[in-house]
C-alpha atoms as a PDB file:
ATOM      1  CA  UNK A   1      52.670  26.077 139.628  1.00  0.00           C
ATOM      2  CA  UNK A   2      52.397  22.976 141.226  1.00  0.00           C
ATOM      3  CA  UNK A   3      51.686  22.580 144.711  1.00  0.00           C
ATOM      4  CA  UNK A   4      52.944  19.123 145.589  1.00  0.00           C
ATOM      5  CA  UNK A   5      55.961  19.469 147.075  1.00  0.00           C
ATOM      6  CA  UNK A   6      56.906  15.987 146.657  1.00  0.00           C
ATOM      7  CA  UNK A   7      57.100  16.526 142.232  1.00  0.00           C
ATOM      8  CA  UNK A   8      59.144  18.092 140.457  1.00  0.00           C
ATOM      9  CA  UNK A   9      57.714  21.040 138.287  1.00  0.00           C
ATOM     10  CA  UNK A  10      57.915  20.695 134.530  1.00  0.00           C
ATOM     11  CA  UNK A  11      60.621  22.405 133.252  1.00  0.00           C
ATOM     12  CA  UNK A  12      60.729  23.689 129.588  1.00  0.00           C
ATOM     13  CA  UNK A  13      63.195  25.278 127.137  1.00  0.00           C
ATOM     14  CA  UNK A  14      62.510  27.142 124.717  1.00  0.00           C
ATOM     15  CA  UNK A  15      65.296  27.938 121.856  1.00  0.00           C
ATOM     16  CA  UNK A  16      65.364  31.093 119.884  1.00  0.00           C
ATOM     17  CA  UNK A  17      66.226  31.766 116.164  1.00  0.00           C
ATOM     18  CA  UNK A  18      69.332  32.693 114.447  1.00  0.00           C
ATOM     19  CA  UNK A  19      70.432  30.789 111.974  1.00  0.00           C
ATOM     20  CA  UNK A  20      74.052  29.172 112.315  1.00  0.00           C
ATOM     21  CA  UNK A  21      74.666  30.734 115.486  1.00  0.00           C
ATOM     22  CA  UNK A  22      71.668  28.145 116.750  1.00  0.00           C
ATOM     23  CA  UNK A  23      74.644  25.778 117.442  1.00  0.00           C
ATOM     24  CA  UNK A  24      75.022  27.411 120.882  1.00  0.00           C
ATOM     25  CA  UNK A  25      71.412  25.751 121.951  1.00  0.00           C
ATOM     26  CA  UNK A  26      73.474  22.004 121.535  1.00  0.00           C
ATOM     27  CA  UNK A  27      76.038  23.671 124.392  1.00  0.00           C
ATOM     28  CA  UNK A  28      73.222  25.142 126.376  1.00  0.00           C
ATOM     29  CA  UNK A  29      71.273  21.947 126.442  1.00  0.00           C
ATOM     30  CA  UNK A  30      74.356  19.867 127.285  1.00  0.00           C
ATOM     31  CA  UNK A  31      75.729  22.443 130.206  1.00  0.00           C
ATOM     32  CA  UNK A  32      72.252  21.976 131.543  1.00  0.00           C
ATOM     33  CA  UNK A  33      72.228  18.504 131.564  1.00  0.00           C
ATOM     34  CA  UNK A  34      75.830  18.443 133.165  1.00  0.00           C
ATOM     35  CA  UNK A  35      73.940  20.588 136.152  1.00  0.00           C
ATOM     36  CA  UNK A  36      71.625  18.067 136.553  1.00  0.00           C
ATOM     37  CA  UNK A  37      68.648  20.265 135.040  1.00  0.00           C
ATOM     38  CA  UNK A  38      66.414  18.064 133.148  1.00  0.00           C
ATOM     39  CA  UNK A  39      64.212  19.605 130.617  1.00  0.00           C
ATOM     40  CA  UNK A  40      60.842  17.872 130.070  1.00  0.00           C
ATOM     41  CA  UNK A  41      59.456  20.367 126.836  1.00  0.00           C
ATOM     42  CA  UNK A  42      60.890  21.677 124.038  1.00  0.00           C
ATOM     43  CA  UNK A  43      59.930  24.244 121.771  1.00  0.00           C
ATOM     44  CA  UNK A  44      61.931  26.154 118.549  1.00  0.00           C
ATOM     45  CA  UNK A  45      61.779  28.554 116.366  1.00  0.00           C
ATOM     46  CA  UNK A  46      63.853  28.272 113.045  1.00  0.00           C
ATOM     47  CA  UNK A  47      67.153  26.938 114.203  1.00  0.00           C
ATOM     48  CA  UNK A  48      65.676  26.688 117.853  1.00  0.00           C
ATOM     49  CA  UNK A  49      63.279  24.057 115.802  1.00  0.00           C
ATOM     50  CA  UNK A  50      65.846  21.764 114.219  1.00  0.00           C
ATOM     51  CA  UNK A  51      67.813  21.548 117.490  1.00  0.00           C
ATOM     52  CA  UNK A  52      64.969  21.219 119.785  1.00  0.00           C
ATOM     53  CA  UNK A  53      63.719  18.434 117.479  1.00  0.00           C
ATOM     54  CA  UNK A  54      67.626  16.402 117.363  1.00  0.00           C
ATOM     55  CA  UNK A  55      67.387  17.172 121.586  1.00  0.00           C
ATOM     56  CA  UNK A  56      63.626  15.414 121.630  1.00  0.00           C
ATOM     57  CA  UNK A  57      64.359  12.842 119.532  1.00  0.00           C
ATOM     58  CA  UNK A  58      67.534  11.400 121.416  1.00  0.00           C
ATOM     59  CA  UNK A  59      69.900  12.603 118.935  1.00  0.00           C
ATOM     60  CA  UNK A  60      71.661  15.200 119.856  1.00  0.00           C
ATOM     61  CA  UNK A  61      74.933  13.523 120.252  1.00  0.00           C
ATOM     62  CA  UNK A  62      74.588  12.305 116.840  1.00  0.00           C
ATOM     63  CA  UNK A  63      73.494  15.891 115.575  1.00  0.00           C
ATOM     64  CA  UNK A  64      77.173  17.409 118.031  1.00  0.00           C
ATOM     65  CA  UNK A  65      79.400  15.214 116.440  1.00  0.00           C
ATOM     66  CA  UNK A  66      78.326  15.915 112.598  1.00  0.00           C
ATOM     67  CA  UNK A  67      78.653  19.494 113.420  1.00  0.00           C
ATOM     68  CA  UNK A  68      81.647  19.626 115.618  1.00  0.00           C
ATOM     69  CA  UNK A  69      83.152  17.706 112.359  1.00  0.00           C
ATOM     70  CA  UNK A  70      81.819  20.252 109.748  1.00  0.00           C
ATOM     71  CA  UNK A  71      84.064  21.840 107.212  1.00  0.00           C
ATOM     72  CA  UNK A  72      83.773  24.939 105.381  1.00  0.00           C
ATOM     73  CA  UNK A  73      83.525  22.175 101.885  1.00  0.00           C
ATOM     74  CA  UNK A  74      81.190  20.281 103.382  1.00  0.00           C
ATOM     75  CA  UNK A  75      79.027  24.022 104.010  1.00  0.00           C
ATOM     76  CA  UNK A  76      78.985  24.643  99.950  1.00  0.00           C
ATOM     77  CA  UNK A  77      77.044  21.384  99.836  1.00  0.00           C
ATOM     78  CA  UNK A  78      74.135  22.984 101.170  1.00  0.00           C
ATOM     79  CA  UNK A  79      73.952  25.994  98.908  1.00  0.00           C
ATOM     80  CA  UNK A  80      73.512  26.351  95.453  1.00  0.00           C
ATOM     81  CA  UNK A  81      75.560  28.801  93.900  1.00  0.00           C
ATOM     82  CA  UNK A  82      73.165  29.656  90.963  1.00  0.00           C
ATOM     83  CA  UNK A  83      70.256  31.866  92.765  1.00  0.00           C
ATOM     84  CA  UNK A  84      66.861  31.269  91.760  1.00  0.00           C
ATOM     85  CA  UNK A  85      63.706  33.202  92.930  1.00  0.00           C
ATOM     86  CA  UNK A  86      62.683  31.047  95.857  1.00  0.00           C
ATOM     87  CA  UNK A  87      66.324  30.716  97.316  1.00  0.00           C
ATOM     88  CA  UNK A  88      69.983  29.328  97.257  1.00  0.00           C
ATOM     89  CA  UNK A  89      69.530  25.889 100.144  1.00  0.00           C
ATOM     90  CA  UNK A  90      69.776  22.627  98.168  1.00  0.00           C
ATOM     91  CA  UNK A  91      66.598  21.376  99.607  1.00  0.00           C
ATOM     92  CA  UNK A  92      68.220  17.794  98.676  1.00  0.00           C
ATOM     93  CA  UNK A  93      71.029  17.635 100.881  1.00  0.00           C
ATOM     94  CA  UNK A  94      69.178  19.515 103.563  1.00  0.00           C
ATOM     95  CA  UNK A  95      66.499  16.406 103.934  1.00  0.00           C
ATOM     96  CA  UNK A  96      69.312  14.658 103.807  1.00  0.00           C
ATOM     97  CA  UNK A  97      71.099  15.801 106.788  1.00  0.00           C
ATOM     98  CA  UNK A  98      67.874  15.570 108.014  1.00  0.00           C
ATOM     99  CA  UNK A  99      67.302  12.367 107.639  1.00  0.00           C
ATOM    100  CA  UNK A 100      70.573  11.305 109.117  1.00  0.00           C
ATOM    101  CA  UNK A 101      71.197  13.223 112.081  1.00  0.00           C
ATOM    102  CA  UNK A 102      67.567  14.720 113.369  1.00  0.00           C
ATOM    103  CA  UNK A 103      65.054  11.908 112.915  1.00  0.00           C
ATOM    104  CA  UNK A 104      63.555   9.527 109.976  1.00  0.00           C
ATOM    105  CA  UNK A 105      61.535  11.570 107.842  1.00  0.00           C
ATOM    106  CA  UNK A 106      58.120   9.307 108.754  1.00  0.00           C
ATOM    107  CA  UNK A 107      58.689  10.358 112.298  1.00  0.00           C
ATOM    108  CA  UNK A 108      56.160  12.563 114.009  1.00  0.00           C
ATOM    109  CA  UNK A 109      56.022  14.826 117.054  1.00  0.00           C
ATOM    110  CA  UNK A 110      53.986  12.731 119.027  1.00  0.00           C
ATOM    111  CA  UNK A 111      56.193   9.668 118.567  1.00  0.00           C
ATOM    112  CA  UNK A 112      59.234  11.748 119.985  1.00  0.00           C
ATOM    113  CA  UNK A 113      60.662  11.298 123.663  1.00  0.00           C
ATOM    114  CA  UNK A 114      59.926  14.848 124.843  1.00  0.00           C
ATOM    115  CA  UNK A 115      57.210  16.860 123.475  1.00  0.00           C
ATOM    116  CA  UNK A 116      57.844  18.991 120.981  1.00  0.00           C
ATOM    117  CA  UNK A 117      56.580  22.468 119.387  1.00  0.00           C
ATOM    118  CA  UNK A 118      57.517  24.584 116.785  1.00  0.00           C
ATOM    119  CA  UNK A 119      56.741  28.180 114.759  1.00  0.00           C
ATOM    120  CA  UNK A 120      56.206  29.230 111.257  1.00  0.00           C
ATOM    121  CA  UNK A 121      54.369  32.002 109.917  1.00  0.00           C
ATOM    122  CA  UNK A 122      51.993  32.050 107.774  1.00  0.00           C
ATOM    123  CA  UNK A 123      53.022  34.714 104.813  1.00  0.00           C
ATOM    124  CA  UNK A 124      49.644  35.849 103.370  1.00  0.00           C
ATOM    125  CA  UNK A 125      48.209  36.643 106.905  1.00  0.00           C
ATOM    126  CA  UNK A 126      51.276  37.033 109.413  1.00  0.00           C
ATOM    127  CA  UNK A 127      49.232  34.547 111.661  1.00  0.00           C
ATOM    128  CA  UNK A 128      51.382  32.800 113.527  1.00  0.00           C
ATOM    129  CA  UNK A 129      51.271  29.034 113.267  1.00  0.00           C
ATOM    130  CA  UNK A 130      51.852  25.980 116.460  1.00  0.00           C
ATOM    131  CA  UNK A 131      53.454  22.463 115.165  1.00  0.00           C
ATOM    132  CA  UNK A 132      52.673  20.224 118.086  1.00  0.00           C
ATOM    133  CA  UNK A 133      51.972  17.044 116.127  1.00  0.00           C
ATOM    134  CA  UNK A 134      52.545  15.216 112.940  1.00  0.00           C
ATOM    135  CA  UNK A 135      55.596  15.086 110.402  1.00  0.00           C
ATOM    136  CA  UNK A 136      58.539  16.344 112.310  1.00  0.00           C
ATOM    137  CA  UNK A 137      60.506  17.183 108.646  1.00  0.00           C
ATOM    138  CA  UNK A 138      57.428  19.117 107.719  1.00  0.00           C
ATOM    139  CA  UNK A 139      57.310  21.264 111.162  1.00  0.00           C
ATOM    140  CA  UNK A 140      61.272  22.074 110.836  1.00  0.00           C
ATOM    141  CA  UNK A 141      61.108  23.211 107.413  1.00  0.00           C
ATOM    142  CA  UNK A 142      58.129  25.302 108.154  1.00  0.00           C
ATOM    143  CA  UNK A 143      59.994  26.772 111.100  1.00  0.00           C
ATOM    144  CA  UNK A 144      63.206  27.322 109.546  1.00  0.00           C
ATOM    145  CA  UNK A 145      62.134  28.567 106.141  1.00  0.00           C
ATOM    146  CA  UNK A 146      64.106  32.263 105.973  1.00  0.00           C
ATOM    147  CA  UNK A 147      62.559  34.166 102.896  1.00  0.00           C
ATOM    148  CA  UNK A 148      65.763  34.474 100.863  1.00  0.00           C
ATOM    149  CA  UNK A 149      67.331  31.366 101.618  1.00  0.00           C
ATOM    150  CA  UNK A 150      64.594  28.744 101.460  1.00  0.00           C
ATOM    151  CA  UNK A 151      60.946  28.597  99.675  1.00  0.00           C
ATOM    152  CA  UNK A 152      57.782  29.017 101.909  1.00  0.00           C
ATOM    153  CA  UNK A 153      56.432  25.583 102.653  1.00  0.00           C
ATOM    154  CA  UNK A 154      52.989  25.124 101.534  1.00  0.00           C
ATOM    155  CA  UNK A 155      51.481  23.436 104.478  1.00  0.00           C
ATOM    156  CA  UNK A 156      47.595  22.590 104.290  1.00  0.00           C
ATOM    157  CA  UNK A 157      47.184  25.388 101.489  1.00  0.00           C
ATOM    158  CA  UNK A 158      49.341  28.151 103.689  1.00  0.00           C
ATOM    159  CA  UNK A 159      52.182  29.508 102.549  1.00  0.00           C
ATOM    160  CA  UNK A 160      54.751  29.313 105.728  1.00  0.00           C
ATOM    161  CA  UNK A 161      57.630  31.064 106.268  1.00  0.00           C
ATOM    162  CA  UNK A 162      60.356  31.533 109.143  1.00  0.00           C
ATOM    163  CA  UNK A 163      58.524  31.587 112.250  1.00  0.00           C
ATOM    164  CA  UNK A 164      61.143  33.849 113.746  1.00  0.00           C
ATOM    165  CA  UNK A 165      58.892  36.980 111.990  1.00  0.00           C
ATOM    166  CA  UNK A 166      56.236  36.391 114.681  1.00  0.00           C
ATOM    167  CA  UNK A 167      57.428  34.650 117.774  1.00  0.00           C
ATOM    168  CA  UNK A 168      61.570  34.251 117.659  1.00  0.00           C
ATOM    169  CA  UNK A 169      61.389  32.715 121.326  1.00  0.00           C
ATOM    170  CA  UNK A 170      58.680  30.730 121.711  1.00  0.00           C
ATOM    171  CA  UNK A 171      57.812  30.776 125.535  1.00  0.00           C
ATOM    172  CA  UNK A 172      54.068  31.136 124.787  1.00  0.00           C
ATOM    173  CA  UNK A 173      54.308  27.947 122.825  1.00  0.00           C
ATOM    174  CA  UNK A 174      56.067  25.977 125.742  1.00  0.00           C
ATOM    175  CA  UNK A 175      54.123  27.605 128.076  1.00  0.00           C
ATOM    176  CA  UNK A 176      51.150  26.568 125.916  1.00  0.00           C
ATOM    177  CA  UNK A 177      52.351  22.994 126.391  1.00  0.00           C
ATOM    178  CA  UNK A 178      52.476  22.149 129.893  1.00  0.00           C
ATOM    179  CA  UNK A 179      55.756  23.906 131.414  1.00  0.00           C
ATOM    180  CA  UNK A 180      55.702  25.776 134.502  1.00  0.00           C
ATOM    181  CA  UNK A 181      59.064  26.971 134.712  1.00  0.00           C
ATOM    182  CA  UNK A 182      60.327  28.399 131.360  1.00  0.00           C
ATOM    183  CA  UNK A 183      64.355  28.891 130.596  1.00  0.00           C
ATOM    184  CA  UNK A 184      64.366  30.788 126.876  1.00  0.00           C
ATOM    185  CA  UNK A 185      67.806  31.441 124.634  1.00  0.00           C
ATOM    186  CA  UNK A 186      67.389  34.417 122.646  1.00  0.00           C
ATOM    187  CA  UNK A 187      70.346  34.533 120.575  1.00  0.00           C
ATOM    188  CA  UNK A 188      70.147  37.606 118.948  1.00  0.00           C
ATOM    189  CA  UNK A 189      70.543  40.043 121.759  1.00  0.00           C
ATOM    190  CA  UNK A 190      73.845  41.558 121.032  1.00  0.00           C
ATOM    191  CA  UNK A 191      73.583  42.079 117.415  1.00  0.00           C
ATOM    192  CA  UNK A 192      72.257  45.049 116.606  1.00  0.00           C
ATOM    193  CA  UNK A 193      74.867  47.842 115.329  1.00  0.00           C
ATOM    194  CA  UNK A 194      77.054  45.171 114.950  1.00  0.00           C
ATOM    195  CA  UNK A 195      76.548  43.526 111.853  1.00  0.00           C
ATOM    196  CA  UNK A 196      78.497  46.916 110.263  1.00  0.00           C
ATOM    197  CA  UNK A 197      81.188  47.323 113.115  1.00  0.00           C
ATOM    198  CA  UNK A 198      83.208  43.980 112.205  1.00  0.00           C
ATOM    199  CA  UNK A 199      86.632  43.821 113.900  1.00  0.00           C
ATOM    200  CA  UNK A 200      89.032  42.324 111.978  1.00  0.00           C
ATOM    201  CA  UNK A 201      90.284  39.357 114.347  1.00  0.00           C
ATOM    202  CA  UNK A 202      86.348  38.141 113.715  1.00  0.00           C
ATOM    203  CA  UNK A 203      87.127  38.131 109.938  1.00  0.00           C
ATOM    204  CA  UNK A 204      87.451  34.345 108.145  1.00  0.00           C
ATOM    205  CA  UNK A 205      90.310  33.291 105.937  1.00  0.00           C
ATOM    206  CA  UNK A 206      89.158  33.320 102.302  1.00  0.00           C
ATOM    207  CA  UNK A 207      88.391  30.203 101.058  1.00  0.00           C
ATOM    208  CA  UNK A 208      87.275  28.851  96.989  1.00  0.00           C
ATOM    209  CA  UNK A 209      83.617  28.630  98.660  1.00  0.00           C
ATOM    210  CA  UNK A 210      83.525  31.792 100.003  1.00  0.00           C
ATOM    211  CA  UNK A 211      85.297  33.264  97.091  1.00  0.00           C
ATOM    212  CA  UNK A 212      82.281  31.706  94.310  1.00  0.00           C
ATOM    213  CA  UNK A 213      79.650  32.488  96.684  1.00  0.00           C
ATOM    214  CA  UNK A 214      80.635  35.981  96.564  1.00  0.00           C
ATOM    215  CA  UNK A 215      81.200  36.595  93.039  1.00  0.00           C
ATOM    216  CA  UNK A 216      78.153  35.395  92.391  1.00  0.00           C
ATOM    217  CA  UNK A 217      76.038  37.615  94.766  1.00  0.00           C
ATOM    218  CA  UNK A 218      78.748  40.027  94.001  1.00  0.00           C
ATOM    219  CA  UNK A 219      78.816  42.661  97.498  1.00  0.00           C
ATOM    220  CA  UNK A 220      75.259  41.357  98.713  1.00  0.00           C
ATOM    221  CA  UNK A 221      76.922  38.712 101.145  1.00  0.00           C
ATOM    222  CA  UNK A 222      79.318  40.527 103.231  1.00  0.00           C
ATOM    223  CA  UNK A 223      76.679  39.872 106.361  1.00  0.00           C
ATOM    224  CA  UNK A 224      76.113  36.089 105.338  1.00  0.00           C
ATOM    225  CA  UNK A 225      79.765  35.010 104.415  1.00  0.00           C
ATOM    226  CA  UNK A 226      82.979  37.386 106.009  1.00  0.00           C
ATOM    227  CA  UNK A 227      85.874  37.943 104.010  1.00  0.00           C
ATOM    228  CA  UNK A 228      89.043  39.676 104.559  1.00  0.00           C
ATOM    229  CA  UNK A 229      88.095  42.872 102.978  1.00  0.00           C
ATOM    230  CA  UNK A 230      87.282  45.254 105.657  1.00  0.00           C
ATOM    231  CA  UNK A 231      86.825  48.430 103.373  1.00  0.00           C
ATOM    232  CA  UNK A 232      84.195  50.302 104.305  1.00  0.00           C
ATOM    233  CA  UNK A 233      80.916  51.011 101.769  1.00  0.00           C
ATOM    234  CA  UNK A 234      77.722  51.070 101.387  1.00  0.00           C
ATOM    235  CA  UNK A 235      76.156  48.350 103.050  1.00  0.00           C
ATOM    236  CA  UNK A 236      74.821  45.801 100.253  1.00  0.00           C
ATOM    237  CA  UNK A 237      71.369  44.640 100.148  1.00  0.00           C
ATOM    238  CA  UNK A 238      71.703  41.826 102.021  1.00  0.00           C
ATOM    239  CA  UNK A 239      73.404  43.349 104.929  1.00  0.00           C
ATOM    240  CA  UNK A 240      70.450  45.762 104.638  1.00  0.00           C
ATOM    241  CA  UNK A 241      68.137  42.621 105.020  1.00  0.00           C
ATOM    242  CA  UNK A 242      69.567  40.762 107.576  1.00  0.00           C
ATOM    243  CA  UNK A 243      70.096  44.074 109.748  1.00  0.00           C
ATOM    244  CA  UNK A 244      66.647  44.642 109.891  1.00  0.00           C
ATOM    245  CA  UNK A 245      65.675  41.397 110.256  1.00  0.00           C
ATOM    246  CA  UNK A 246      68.009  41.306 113.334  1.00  0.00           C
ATOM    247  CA  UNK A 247      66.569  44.820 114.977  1.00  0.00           C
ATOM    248  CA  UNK A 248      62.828  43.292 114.112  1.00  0.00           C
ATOM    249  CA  UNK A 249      63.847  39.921 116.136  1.00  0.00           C
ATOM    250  CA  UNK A 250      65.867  41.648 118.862  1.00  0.00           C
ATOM    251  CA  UNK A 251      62.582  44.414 119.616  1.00  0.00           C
ATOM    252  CA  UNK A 252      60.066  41.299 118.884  1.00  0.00           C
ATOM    253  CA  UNK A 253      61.212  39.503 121.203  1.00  0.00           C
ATOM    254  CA  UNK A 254      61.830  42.397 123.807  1.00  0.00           C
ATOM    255  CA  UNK A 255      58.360  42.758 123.357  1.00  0.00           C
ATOM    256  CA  UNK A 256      56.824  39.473 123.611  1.00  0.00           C
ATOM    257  CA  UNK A 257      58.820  38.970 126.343  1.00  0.00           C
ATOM    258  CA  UNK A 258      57.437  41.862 128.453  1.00  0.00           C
ATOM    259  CA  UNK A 259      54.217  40.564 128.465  1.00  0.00           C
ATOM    260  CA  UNK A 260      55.074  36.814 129.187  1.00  0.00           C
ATOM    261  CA  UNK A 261      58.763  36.712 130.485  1.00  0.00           C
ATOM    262  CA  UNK A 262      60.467  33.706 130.714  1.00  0.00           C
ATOM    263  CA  UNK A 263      61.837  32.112 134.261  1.00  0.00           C
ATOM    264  CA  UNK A 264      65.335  32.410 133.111  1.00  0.00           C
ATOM    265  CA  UNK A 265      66.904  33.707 129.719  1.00  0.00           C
ATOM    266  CA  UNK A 266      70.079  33.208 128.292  1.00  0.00           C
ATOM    267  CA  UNK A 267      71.979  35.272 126.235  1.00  0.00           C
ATOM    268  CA  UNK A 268      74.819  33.873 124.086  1.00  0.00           C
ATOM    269  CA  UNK A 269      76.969  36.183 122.812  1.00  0.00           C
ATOM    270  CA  UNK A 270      77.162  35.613 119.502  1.00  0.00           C
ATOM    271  CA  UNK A 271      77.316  38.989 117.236  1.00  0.00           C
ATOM    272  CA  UNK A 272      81.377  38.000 115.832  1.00  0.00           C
ATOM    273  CA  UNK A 273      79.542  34.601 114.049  1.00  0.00           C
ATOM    274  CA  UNK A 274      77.928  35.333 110.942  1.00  0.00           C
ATOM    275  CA  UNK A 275      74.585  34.185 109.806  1.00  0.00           C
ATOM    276  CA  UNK A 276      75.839  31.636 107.642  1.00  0.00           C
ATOM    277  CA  UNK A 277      79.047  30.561 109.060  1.00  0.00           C
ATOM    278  CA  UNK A 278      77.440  27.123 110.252  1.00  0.00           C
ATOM    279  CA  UNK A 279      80.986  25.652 110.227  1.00  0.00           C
ATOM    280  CA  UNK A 280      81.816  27.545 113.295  1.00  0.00           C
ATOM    281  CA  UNK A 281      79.547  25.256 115.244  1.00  0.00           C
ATOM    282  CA  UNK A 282      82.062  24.226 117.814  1.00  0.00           C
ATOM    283  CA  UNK A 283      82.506  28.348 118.996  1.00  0.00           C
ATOM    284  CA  UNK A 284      78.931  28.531 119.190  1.00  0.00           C
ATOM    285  CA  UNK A 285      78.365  25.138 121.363  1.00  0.00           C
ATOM    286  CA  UNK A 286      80.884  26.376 123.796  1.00  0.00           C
ATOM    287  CA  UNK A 287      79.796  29.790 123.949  1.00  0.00           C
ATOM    288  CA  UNK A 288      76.292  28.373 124.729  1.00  0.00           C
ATOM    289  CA  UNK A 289      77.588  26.584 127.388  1.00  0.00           C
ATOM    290  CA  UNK A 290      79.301  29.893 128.912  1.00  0.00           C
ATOM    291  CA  UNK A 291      75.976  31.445 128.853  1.00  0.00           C
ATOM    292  CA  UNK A 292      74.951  28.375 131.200  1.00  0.00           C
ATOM    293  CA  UNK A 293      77.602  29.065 133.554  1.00  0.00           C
ATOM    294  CA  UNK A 294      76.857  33.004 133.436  1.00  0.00           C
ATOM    295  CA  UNK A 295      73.537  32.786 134.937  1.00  0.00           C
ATOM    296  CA  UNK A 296      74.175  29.258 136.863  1.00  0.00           C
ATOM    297  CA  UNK A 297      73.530  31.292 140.315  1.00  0.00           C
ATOM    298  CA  UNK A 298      70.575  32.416 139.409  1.00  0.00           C
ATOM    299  CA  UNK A 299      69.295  29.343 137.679  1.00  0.00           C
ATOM    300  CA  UNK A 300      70.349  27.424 140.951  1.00  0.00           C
ATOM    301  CA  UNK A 301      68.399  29.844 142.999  1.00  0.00           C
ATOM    302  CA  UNK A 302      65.226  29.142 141.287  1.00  0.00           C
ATOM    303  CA  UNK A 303      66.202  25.412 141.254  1.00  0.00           C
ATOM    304  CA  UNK A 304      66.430  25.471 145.148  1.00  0.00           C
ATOM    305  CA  UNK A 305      63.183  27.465 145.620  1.00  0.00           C
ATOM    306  CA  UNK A 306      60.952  24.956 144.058  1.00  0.00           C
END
């Protein structure tokens, strides 16, 4: 910690995976900012990572409003309805949204306004791996890379994959890079045995998109896009996948948070979005900034104490 009294300690965030319902880390960020907290390092993990990067960049304004603006069309754009072996994300329109609302694709980490981290994983070995320099596009597809829904990246001949297998909230990392007080988002907290439970005011109104995308993975999607059928059976294979993939990311991070807990964590409550339902940004933004205002007394507290 740092003993000057007169300077401000370096403050860093680090955001959590979980796919769609990532949105909340724009309203966490903002509700911070609104509090006067300023955040001098950022580090992400899959969605965490493509957030953190918009935030460090300068454009996460620009990154709100195409979100806040999304429609449930605009969604199918990313996805290609005819699976193939690596994955269903049109890699195309994804470096395009990239392009256009995170940074140019010739930017690089050390060229952005805060500094920046990210995780991946390396598939082969399990090792997991730091971006904290060059191509920014590079690091967030690396870090964001779900096996299922995108193709590992081959990154300086490694295979990478999601880094939320190894480290889903990276404090380590933004400890790692200079921060002395840590505030983490773990967004997966409340989800376990509740991925099967749905209520039926959570449920989505059927749509053409929804309707294609789950003919064609037939009852494998229930846990990636809702419907209105709430009949109860056998939970298909990708509600099997992305169950355990939640109770592996919920105990990971329990874990890894044990033995090097963050200052303050917030916990979005996020368990009615689904892990696909990315056009439901604006409940996620504003349920990231209740989680600000949940633990504002204690994040004040530690404020004052400094």
């Amino acid at each position: 910690m740092n003993n000057n009294t007169d300077t401000k300690p370096v403050i860093g965030l680090a955001l959590g995976s979980g796919a769609s319902r990532g949105w909340a880390h724009i309203g966490i960020i903002k509700a911070l900012a609104e509090h006067n907290i300023t955040v001098d390092i950022v580090s992400g993990c899959s969605i965490g990572s493509l957030v953190g990067a918009a935030y460090a960049a300068g454009n996460l304004d620009k990154l709100d409003n195409w979100i806040s603006s999304m429609t449930t069309r605009e969604l199918a754009r990313f996805f290609e309805v005819n699976l193939n072996l690596n994955g269903f994300v049109d890699a195309n329109h994804l470096t395009q949204f990239m392009k256009t609302t995170i940074c140019d694709e010739q930017t690089r980490i050390e060229d952005l306004d805060k500094p920046f981290g990210c995780v991946a994983t390396e598939l082969q070995t399990g090792r997991e791996i730091w971006f904290t320099e060059g191509s920014v596009h590079e690091a967030i597809w690396s870090s964001i890379s779900l096996p299922g829904l995108f193709p590992p990246i081959n990154y300086q001949g490694k295979w990478l994959v999601d880094g939320g297998l190894v480290n889903p909230v990276p404090v380590s990392l933004c400890r790692a890079s200079g921060a002395e007080i840590v505030i983490a988002v773990s967004l997966n907290s409340d989800l376990v045995g509740k991925r099967f439970n749905r209520q039926k005011k959570n449920s989505t109104k059927e749509n053409n998109f929804l309707n294609s995308i789950t003919d064609t993975l037939k009852n494998y999607s229930s846990s990636l896009f809702k419907t209105s059928d709430e009949k109860e059976s056998l939970p298909g294979l990708i509600d099997t996948v992305v169950g355990s993939m939640n109770i592996v990311e919920d105990r990971l991070t329990r874990s890894r948070m044990a033995g090097d807990p963050p200052d303050i964590l917030l916990t979005p409550k996020l368990s009615h979005i689904g892990l696909l339902e990315f056009q439901r940004g604006k409940e996620a933004i504003e349920e990231g900034r209740k989680s600000v205002a949940r633990m504002l007394p204690e994040i004040e507290y530690l404020m004052e104490k400094l």
